[in-house]
PDB file of N, CA and C in Angstrom:
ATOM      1  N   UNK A   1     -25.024  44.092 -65.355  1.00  0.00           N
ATOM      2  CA  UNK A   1     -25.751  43.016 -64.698  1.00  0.00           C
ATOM      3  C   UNK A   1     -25.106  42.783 -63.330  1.00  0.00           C
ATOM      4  N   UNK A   2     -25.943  42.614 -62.197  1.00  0.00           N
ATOM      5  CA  UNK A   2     -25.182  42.352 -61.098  1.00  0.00           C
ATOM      6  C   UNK A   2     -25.941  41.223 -60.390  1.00  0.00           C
ATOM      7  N   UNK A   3     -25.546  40.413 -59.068  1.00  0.00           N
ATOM      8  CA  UNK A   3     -25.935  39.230 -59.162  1.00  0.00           C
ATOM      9  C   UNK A   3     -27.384  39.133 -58.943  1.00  0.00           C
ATOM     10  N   UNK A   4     -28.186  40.012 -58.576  1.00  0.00           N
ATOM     11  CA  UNK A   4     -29.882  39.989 -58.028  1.00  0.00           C
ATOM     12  C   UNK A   4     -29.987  39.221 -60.395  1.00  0.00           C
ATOM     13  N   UNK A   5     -29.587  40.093 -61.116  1.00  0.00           N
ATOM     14  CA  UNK A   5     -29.939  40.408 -62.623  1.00  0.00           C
ATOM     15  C   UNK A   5     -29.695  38.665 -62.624  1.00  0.00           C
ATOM     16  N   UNK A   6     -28.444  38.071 -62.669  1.00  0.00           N
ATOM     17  CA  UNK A   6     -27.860  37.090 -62.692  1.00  0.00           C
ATOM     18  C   UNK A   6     -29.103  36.062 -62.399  1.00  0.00           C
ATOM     19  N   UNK A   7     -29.131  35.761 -60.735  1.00  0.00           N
ATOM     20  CA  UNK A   7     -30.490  34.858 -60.626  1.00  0.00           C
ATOM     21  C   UNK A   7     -31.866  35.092 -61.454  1.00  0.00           C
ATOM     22  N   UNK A   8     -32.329  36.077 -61.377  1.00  0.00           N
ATOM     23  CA  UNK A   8     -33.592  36.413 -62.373  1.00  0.00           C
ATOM     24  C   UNK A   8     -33.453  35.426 -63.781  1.00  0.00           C
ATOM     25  N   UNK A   9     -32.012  36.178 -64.193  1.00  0.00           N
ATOM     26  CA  UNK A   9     -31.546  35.251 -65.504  1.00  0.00           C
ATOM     27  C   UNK A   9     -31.695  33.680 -65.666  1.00  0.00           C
ATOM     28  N   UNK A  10     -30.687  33.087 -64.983  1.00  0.00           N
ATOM     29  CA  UNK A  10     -31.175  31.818 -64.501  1.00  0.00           C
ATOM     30  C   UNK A  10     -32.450  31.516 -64.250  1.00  0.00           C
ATOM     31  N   UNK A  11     -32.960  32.070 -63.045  1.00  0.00           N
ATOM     32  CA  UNK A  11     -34.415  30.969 -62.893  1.00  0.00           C
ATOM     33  C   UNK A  11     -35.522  31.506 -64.158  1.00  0.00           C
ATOM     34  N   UNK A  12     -35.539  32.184 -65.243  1.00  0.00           N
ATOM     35  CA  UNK A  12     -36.066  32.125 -66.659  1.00  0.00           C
ATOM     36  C   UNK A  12     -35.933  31.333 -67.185  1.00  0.00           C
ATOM     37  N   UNK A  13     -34.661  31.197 -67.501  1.00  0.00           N
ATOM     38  CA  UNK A  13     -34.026  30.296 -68.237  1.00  0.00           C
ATOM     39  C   UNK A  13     -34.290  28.817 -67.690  1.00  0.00           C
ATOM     40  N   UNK A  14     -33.957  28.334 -66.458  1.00  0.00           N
ATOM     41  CA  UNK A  14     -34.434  27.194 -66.116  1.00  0.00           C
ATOM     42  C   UNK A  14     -36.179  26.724 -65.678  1.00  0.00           C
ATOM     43  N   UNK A  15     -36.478  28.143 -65.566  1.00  0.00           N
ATOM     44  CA  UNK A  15     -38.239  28.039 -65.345  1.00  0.00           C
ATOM     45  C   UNK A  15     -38.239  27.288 -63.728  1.00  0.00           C
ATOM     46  N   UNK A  16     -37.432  27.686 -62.719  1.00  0.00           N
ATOM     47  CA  UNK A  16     -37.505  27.307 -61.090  1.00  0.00           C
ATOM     48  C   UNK A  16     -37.522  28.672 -60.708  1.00  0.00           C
ATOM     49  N   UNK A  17     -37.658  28.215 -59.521  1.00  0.00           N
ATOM     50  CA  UNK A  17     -38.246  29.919 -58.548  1.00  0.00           C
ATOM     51  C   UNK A  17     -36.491  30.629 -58.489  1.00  0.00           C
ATOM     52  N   UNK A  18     -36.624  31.289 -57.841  1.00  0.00           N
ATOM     53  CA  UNK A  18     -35.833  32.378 -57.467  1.00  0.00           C
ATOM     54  C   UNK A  18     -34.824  32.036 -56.576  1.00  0.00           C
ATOM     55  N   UNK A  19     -35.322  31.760 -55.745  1.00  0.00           N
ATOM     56  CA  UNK A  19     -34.850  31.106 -54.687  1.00  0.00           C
ATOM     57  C   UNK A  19     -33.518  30.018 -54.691  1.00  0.00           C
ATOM     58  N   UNK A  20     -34.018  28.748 -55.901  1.00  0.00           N
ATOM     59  CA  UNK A  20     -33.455  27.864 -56.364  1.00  0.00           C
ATOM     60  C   UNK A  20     -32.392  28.535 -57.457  1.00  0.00           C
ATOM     61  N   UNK A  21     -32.805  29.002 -58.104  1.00  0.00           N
ATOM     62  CA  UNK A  21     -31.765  29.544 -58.641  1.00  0.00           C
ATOM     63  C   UNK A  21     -30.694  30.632 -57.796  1.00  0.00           C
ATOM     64  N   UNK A  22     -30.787  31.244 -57.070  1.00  0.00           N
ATOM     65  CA  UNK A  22     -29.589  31.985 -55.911  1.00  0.00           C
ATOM     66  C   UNK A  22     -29.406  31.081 -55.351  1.00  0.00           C
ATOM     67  N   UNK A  23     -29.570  29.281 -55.245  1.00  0.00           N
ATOM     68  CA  UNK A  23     -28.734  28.696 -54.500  1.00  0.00           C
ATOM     69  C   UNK A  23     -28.196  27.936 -55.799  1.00  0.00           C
ATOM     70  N   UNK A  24     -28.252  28.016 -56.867  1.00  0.00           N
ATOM     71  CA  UNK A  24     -27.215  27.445 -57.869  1.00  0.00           C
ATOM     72  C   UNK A  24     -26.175  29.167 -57.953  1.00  0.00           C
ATOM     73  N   UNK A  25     -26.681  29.801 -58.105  1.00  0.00           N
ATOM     74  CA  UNK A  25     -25.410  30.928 -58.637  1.00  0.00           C
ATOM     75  C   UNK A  25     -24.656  30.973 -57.254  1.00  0.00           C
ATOM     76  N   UNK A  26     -25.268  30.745 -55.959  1.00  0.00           N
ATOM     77  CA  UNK A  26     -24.105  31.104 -55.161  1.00  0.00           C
ATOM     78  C   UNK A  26     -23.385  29.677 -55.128  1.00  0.00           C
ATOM     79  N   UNK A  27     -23.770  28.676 -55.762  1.00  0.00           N
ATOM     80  CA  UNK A  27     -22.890  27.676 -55.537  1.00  0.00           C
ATOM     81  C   UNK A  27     -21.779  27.351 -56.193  1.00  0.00           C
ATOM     82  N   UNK A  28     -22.038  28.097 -57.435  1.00  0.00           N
ATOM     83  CA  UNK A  28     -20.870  28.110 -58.530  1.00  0.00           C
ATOM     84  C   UNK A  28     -19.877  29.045 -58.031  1.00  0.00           C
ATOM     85  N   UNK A  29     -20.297  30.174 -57.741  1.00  0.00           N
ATOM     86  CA  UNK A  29     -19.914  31.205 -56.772  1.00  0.00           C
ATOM     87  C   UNK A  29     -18.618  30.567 -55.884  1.00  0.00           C
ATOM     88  N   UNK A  30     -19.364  30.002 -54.900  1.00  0.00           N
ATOM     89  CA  UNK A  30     -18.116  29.650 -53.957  1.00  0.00           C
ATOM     90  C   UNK A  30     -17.227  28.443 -54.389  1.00  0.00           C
ATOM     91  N   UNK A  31     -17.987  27.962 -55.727  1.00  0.00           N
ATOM     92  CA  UNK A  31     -16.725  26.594 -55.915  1.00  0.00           C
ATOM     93  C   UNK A  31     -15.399  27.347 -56.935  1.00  0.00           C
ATOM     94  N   UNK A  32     -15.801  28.465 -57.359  1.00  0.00           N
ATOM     95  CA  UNK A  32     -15.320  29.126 -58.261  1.00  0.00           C
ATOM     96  C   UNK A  32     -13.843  29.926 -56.712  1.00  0.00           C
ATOM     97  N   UNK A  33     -14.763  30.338 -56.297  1.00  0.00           N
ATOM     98  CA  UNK A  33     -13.970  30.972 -54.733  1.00  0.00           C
ATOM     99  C   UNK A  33     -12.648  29.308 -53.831  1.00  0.00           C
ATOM    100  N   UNK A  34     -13.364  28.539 -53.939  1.00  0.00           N
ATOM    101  CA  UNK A  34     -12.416  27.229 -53.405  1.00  0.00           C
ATOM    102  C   UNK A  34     -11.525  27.233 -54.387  1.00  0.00           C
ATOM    103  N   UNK A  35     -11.633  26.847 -55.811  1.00  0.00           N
ATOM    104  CA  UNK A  35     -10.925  26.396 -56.594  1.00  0.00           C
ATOM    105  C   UNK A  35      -9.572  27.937 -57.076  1.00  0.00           C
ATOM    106  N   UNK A  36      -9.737  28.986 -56.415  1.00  0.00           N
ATOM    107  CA  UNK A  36      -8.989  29.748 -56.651  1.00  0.00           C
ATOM    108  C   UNK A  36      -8.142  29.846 -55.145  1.00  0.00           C
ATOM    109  N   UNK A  37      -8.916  29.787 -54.460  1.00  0.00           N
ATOM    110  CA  UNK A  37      -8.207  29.605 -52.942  1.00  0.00           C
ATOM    111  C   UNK A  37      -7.036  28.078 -53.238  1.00  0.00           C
ATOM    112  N   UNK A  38      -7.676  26.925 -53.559  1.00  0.00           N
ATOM    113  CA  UNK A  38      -6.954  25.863 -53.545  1.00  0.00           C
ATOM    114  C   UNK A  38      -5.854  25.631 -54.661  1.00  0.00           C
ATOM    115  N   UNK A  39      -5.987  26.034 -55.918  1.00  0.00           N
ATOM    116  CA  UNK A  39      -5.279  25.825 -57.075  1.00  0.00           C
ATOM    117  C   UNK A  39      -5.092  26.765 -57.788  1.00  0.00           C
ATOM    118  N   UNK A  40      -5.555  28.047 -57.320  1.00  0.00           N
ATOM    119  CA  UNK A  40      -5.015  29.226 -57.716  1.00  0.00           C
ATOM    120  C   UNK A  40      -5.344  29.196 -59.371  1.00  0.00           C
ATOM    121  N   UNK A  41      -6.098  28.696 -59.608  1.00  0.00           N
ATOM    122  CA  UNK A  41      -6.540  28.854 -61.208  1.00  0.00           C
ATOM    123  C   UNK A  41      -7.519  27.905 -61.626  1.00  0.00           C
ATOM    124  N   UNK A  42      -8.909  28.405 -62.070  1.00  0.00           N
ATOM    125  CA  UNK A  42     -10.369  27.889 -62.608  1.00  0.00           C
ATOM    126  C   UNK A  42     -10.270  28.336 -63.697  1.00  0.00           C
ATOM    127  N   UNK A  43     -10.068  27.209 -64.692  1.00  0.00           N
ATOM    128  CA  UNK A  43     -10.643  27.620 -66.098  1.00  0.00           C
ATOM    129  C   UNK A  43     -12.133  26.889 -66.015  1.00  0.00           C
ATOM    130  N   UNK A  44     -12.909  27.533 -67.454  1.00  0.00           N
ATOM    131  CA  UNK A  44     -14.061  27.403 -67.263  1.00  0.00           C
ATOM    132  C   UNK A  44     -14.406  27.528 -68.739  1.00  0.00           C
ATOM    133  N   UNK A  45     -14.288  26.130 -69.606  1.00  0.00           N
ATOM    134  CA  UNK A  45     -13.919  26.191 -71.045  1.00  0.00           C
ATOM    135  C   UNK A  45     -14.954  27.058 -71.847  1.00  0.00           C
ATOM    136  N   UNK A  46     -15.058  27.847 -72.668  1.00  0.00           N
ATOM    137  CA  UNK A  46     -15.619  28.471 -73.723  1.00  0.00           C
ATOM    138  C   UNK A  46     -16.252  29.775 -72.962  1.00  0.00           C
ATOM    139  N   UNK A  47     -15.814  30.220 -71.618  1.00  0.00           N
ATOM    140  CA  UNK A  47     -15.817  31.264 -70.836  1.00  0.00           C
ATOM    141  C   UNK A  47     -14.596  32.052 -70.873  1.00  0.00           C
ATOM    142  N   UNK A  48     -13.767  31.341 -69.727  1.00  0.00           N
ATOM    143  CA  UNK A  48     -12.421  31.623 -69.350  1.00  0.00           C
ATOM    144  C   UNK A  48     -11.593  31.293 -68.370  1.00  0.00           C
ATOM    145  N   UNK A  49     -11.125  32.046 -67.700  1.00  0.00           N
ATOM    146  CA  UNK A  49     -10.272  31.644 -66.822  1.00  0.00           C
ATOM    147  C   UNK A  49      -9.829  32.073 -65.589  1.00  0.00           C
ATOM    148  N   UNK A  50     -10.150  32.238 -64.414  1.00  0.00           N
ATOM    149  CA  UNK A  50      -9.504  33.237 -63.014  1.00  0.00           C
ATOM    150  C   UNK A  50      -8.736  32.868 -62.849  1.00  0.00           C
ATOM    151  N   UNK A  51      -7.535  33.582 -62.486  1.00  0.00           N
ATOM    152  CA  UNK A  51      -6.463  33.422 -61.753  1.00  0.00           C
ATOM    153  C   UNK A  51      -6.609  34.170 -60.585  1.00  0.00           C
ATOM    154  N   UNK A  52      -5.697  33.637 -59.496  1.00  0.00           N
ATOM    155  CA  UNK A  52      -5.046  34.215 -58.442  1.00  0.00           C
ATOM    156  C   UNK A  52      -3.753  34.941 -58.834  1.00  0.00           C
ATOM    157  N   UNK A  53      -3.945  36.258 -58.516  1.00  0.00           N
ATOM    158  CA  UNK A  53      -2.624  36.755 -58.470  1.00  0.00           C
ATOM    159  C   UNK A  53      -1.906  37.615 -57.315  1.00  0.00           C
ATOM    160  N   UNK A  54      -0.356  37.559 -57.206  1.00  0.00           N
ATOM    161  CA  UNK A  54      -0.191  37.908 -55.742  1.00  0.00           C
ATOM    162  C   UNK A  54       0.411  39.675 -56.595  1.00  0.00           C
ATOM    163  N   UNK A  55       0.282  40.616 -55.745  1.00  0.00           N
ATOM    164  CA  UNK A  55       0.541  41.940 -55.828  1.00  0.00           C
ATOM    165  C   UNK A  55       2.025  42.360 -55.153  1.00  0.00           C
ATOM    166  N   UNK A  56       2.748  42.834 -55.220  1.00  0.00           N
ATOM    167  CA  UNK A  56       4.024  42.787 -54.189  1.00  0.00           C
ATOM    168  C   UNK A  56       3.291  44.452 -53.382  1.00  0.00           C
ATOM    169  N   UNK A  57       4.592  44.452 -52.699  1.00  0.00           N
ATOM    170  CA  UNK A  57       4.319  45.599 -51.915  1.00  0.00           C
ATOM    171  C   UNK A  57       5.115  46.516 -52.493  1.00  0.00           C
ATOM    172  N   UNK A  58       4.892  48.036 -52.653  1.00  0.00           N
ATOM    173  CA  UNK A  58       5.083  48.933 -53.262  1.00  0.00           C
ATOM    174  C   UNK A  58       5.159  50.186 -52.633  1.00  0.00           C
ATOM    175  N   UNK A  59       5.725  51.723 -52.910  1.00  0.00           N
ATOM    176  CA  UNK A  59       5.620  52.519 -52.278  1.00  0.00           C
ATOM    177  C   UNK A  59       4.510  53.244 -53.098  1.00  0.00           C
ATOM    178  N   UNK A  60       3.914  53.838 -52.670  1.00  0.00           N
ATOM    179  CA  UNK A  60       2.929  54.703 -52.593  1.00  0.00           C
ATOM    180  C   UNK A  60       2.439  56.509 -52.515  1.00  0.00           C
ATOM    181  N   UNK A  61       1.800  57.446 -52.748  1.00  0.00           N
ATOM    182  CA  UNK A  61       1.413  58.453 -52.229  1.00  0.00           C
ATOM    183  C   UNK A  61       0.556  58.751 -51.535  1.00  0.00           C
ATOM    184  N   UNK A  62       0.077  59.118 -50.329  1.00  0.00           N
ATOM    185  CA  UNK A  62      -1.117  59.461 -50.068  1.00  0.00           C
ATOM    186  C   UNK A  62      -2.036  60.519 -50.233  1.00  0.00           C
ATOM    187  N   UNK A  63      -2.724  60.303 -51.195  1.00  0.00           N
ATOM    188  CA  UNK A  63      -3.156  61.634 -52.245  1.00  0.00           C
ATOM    189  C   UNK A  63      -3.685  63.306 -51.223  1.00  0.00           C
ATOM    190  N   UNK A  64      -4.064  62.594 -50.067  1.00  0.00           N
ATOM    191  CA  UNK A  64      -4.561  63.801 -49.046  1.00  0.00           C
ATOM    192  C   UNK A  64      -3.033  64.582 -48.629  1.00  0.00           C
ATOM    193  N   UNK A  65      -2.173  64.010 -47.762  1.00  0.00           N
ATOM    194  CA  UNK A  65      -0.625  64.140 -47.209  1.00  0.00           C
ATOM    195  C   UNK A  65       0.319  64.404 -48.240  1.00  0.00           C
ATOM    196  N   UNK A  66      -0.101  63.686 -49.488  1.00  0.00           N
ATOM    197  CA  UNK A  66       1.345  63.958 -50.440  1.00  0.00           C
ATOM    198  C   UNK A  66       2.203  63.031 -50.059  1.00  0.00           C
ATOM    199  N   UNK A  67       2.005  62.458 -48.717  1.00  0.00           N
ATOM    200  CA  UNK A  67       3.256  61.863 -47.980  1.00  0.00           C
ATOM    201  C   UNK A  67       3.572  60.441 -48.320  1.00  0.00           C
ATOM    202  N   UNK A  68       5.059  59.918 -48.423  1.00  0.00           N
ATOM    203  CA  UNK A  68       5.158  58.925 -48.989  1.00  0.00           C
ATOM    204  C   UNK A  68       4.334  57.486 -48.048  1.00  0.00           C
ATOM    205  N   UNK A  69       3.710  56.624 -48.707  1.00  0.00           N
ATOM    206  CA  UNK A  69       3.112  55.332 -47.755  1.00  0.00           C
ATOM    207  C   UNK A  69       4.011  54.241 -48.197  1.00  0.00           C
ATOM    208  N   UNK A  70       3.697  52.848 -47.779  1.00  0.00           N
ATOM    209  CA  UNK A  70       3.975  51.883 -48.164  1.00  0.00           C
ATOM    210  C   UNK A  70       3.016  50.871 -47.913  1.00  0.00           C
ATOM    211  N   UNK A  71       2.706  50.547 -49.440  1.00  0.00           N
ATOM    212  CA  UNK A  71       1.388  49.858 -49.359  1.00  0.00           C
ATOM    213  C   UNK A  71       1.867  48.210 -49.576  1.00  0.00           C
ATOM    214  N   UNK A  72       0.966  47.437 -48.874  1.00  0.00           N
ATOM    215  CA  UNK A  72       1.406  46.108 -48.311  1.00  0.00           C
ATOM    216  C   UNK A  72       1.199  44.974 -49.546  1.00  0.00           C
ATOM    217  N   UNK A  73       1.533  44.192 -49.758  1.00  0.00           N
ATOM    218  CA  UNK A  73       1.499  43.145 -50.787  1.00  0.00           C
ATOM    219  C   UNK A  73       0.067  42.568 -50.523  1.00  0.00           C
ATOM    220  N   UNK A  74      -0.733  41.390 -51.343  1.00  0.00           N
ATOM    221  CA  UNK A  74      -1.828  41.564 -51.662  1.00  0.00           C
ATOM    222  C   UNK A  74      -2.481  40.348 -52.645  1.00  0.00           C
ATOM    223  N   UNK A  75      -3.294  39.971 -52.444  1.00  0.00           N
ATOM    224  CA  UNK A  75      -3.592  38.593 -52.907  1.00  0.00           C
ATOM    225  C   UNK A  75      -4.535  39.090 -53.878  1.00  0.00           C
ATOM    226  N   UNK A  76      -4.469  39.261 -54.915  1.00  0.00           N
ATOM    227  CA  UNK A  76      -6.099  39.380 -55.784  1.00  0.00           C
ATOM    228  C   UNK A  76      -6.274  38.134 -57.225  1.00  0.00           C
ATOM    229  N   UNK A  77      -7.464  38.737 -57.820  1.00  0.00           N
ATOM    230  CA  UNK A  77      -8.083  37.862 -58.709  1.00  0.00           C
ATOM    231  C   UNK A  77      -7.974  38.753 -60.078  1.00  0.00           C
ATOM    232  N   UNK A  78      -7.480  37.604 -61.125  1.00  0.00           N
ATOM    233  CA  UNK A  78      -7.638  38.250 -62.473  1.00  0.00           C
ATOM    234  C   UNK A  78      -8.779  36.934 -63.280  1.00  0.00           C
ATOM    235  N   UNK A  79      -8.977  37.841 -64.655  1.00  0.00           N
ATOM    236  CA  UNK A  79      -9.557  37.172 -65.472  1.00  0.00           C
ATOM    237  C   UNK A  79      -9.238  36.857 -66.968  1.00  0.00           C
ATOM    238  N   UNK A  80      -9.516  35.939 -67.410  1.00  0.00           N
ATOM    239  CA  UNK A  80      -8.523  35.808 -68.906  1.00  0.00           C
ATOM    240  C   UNK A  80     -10.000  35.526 -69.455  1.00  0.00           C
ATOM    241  N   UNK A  81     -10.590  36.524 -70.689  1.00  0.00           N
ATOM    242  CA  UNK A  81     -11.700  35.832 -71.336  1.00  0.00           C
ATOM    243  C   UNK A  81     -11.064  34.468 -72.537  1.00  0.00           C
ATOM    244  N   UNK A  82     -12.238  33.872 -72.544  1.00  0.00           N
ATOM    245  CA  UNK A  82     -11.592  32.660 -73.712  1.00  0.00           C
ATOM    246  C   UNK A  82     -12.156  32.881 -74.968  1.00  0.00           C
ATOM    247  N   UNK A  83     -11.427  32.529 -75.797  1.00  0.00           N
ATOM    248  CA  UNK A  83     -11.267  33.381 -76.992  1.00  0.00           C
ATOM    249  C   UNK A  83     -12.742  33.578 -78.012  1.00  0.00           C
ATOM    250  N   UNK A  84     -13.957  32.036 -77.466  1.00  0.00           N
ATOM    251  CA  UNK A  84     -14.971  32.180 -77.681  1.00  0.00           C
ATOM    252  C   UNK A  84     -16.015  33.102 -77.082  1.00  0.00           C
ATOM    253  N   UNK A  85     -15.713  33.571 -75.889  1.00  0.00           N
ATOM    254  CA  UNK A  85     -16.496  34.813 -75.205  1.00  0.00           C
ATOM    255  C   UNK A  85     -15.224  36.310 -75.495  1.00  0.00           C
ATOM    256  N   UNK A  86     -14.456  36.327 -76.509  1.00  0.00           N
ATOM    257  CA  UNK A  86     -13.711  37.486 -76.649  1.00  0.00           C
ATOM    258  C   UNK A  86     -14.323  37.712 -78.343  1.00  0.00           C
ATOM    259  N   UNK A  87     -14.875  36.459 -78.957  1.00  0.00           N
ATOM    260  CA  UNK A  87     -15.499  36.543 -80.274  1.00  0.00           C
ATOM    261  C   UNK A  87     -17.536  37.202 -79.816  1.00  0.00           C
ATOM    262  N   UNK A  88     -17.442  36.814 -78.726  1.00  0.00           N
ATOM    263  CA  UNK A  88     -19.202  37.539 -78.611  1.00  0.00           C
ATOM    264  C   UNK A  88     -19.263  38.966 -78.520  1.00  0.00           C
ATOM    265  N   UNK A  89     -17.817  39.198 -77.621  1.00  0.00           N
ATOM    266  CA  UNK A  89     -17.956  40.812 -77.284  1.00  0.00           C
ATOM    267  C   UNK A  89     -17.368  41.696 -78.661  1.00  0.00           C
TER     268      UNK A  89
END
């Protein structure tokens, strides 16, 4: 499913246009995006949970060169399912 699937989903389910529904999914969207920027962790009960996580910097190969790199530290996103969406799958 990717997000075009996502809205379709929604505006069924709520029976509003299309439209209205891609401005609810992108809104969860970016509060989901603030609340990881600001507090570095959104739980989202009987879903789960994002975290922010920081990556350090590391050495590397560069698979073309062989040659050693050094790849830079790194801000990313994880996910923790909650234990009621780890019982659906």
């Amino acid at each position: 499913m990717n997000k075009a699937d996502l809205v379709d989903a929604v505006a069924a389910e709520l029976k509003t246009s299309r439209a209205d529904a891609a401005r609810a999914v992108e809104t969860i969207l970016e509060a989901i995006q603030r609340g990881l920027k600001t507090d570095a962790k959104v739980a989202i009960a009987g879903f789960g949970t994002f975290v922010r996580r920081e990556r350090k910097a590391r050495k590397g190969i560069n698979p073309v060169t062989k040659q050693p790199i050094q790849i830079a530290a790194t801000t990313t996103c994880g996910f923790r399912p909650s234990p009621q969406l780890r019982d659906v799958l």
